[in-house]
C-alpha atoms as a PDB file:
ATOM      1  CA  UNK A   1       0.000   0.000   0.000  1.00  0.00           C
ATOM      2  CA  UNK A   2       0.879   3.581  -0.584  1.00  0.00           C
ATOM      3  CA  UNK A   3       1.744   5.946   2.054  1.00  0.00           C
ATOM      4  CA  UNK A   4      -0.641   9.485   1.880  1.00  0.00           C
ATOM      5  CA  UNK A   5       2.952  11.416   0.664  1.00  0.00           C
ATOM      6  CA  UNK A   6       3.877   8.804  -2.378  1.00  0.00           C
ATOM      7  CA  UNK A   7       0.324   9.554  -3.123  1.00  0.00           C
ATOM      8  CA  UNK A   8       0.091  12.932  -3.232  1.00  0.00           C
ATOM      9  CA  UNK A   9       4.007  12.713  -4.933  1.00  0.00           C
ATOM     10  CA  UNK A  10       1.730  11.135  -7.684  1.00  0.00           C
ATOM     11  CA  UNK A  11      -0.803  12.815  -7.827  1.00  0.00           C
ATOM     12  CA  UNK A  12       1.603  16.267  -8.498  1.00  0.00           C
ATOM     13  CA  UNK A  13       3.637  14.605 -10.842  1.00  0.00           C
ATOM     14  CA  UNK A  14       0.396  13.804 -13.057  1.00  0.00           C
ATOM     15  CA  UNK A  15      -0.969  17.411 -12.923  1.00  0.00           C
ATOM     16  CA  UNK A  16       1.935  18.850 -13.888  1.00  0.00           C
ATOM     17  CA  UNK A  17       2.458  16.252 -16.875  1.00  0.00           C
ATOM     18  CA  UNK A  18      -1.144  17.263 -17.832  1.00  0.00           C
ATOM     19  CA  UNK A  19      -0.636  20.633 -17.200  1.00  0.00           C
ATOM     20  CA  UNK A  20       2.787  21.284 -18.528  1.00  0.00           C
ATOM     21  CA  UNK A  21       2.227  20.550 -21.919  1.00  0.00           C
ATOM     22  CA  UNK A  22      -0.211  23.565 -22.645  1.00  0.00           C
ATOM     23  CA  UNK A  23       3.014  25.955 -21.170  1.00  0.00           C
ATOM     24  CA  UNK A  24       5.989  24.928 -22.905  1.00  0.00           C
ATOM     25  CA  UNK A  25       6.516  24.092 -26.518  1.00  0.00           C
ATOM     26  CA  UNK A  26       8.436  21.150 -27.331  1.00  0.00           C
ATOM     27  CA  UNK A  27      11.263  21.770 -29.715  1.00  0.00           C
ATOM     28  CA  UNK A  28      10.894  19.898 -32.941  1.00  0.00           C
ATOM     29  CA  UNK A  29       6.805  19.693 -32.851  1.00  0.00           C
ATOM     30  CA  UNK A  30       5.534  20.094 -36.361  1.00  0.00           C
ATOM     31  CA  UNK A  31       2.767  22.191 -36.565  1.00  0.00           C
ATOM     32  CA  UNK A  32       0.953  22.505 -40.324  1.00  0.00           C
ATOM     33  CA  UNK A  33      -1.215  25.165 -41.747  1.00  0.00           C
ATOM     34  CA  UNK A  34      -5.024  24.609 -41.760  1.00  0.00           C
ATOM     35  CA  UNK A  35      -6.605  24.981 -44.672  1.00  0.00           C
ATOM     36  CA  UNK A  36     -10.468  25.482 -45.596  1.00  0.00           C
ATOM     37  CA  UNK A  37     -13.211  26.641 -48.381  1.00  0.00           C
ATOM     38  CA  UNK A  38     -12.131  26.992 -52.130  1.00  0.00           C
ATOM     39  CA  UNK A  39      -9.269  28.324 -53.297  1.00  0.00           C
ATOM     40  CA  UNK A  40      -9.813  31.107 -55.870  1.00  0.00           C
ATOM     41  CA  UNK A  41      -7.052  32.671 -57.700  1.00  0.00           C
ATOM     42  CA  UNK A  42      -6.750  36.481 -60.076  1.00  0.00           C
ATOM     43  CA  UNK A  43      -6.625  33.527 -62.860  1.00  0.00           C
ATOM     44  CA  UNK A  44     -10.063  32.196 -62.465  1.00  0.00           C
ATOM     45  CA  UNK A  45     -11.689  35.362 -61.645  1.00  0.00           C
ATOM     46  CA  UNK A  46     -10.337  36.927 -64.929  1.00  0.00           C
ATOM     47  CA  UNK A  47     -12.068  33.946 -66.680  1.00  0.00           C
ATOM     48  CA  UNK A  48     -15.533  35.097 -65.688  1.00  0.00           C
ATOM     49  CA  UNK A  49     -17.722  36.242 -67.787  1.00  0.00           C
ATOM     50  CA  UNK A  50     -20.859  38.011 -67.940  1.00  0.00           C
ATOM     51  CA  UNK A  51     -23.844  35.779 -69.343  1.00  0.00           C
ATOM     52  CA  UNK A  52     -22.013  32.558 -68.147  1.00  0.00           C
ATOM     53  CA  UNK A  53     -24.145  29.541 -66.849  1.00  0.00           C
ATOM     54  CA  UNK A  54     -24.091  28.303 -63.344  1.00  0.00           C
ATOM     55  CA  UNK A  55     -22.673  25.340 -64.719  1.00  0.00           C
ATOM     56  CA  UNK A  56     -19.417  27.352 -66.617  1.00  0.00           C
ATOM     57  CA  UNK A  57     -18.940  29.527 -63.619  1.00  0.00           C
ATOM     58  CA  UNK A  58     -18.995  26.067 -61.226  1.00  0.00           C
ATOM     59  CA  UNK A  59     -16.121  24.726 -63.696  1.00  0.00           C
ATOM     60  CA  UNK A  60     -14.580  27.655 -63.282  1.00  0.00           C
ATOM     61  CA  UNK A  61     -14.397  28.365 -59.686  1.00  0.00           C
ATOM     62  CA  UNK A  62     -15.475  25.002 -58.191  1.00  0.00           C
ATOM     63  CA  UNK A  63     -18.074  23.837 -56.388  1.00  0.00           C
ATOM     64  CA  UNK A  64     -19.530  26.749 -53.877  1.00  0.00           C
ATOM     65  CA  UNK A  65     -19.087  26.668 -50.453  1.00  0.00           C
ATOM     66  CA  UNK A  66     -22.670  27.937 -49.513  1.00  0.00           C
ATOM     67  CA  UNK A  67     -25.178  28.170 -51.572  1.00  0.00           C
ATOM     68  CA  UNK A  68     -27.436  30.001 -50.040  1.00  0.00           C
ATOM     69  CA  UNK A  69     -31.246  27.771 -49.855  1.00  0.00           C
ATOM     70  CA  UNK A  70     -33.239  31.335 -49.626  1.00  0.00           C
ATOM     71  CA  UNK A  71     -31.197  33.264 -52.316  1.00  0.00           C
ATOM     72  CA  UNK A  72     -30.707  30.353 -55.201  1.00  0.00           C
ATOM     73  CA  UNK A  73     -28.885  33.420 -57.342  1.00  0.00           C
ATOM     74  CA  UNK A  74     -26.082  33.989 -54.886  1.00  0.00           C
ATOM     75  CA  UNK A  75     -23.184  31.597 -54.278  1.00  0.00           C
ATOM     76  CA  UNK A  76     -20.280  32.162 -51.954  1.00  0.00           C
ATOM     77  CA  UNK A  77     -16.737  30.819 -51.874  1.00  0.00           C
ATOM     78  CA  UNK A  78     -14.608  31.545 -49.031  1.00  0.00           C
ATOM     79  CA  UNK A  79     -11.215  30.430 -48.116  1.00  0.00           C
ATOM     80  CA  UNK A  80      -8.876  30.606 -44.700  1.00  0.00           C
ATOM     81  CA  UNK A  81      -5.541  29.692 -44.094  1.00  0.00           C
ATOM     82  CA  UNK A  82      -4.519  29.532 -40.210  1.00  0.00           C
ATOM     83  CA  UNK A  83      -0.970  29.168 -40.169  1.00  0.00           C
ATOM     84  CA  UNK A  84       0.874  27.395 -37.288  1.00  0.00           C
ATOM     85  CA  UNK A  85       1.954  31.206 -36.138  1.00  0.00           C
ATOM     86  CA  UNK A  86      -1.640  31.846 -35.083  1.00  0.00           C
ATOM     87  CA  UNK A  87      -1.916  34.595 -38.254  1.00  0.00           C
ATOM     88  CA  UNK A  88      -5.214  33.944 -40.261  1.00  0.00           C
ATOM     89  CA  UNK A  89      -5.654  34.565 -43.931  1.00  0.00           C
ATOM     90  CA  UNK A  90      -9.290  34.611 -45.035  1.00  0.00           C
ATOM     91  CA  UNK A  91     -10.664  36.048 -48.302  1.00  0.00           C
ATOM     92  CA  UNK A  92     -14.235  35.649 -49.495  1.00  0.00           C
ATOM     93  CA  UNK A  93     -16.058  35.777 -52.913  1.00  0.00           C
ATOM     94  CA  UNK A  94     -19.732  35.777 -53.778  1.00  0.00           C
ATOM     95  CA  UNK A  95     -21.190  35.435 -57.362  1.00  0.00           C
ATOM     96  CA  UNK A  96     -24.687  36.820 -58.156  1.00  0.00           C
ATOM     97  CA  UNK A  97     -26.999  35.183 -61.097  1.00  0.00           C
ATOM     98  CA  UNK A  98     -29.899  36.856 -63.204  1.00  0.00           C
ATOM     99  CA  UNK A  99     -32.331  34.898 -64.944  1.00  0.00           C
ATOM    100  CA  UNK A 100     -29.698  31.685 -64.685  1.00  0.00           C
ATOM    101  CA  UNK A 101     -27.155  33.906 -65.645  1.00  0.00           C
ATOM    102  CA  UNK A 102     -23.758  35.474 -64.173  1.00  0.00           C
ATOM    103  CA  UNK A 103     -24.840  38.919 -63.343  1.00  0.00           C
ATOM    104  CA  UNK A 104     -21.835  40.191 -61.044  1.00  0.00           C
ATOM    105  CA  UNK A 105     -19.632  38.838 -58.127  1.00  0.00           C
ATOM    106  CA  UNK A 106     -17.983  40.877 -54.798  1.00  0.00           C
ATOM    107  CA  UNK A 107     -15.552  40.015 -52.407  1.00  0.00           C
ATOM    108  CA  UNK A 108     -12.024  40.371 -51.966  1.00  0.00           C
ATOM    109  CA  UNK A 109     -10.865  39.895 -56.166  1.00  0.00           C
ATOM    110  CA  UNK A 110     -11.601  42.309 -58.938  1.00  0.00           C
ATOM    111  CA  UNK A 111     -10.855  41.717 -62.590  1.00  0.00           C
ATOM    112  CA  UNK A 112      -7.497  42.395 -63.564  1.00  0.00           C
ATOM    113  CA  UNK A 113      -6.512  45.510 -66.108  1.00  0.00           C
ATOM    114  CA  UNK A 114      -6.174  42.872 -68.497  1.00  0.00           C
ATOM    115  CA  UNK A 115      -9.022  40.867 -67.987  1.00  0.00           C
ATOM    116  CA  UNK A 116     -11.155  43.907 -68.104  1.00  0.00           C
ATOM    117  CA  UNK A 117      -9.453  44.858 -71.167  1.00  0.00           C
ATOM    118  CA  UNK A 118     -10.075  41.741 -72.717  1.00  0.00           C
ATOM    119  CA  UNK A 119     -14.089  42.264 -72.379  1.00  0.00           C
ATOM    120  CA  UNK A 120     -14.513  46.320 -72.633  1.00  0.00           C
ATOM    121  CA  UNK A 121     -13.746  48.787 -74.879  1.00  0.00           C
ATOM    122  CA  UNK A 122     -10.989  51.511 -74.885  1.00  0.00           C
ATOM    123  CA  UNK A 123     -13.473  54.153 -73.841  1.00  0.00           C
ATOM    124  CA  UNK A 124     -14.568  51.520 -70.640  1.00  0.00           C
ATOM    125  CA  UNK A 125     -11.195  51.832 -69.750  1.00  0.00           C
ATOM    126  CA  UNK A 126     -10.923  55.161 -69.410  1.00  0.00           C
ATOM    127  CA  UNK A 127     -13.839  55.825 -67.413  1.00  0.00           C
ATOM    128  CA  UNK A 128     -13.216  56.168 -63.503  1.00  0.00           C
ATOM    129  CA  UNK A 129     -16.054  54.736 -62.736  1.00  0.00           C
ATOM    130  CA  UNK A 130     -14.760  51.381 -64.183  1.00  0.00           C
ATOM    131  CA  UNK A 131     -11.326  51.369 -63.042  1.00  0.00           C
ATOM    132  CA  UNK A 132     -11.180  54.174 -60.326  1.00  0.00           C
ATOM    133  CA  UNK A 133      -8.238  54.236 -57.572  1.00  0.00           C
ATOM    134  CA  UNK A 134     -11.254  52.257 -55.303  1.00  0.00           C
ATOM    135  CA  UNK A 135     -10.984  49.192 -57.267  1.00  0.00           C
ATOM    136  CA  UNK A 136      -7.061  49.105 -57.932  1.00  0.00           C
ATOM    137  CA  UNK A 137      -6.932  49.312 -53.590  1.00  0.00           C
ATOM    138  CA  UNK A 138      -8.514  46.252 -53.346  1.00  0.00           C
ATOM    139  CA  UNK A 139     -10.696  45.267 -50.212  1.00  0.00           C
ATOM    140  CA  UNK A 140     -14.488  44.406 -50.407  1.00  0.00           C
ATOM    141  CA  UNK A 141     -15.909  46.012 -53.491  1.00  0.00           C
ATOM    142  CA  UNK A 142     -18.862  45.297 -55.771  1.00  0.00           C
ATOM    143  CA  UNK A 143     -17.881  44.742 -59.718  1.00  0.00           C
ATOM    144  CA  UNK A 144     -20.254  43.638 -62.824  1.00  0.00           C
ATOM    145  CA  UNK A 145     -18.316  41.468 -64.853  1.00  0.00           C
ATOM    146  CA  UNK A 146     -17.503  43.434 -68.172  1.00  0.00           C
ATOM    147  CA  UNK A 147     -19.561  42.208 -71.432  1.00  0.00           C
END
């Protein structure tokens, strides 16, 4: 049988195994970045088009994330990235349909100067409401998809 002070030796020695490991870091632990959501690149956003199917845009971006059961013409894609540092990348997308059709998307991408170029006339181009300083900032913004 045990005497009460091997017990209680025990007994410490337990909590602070238990406790312990949430204070110290152990050299060498490998810690890996967590990723989740869909993964949408300035590539794939300069492939949308206005007038596209929900079918074309899905083969372009994927498979949405939420699809929204009250608002069948919206679609979102969002992506996060914790790294083992604690910092947090997240960045968020959501494409709007018309009549079945790709009307606009928002989020955290706009159309690049050359995508835009590709779809718009020279005149488009030049107009600030098209490419003002707002959209070459970046950050949350609203932008039709050119024609």
């Amino acid at each position: 049988m045990m005497s009460p002070i091997s017990r209680l030796f025990v007994l410490a020695i337990l909590a602070m195994s238990l406790v312990g490991c949430s204070y110290f870091q152990f050299p060498g632990v490998h810690k890996i970045p967590i990723q989740q959501g869909n993964i949408i690149t300035q590539e794939m956003i300069d492939q949308l088009r206005p007038g596209m199917t929900r079918s074309q845009v899905r083969y372009v971006l994927g498979t949405p994330l939420i699809a929204d059961t009250f608002n069948q013409d919206r679609w979102d894609y969002l992506f996060s990235l914790k790294m083992p540092s604690g910092k947090e990348l997240r960045e968020r997308v959501s494409v709007y349909f018309t009549n079945e059709k790709l009307s606009h998307f928002s989020g955290d991408y706009a159309p690049s100067k050359g995508a835009l170029a590709a779809g718009t006339s020279s005149q488009e181009l030049e107009d600030e409401t098209l490419l003002g300083d707002d959209l070459l900032e970046g950050g949350p913004i609203a932008v039709p998809v050119p024609d």
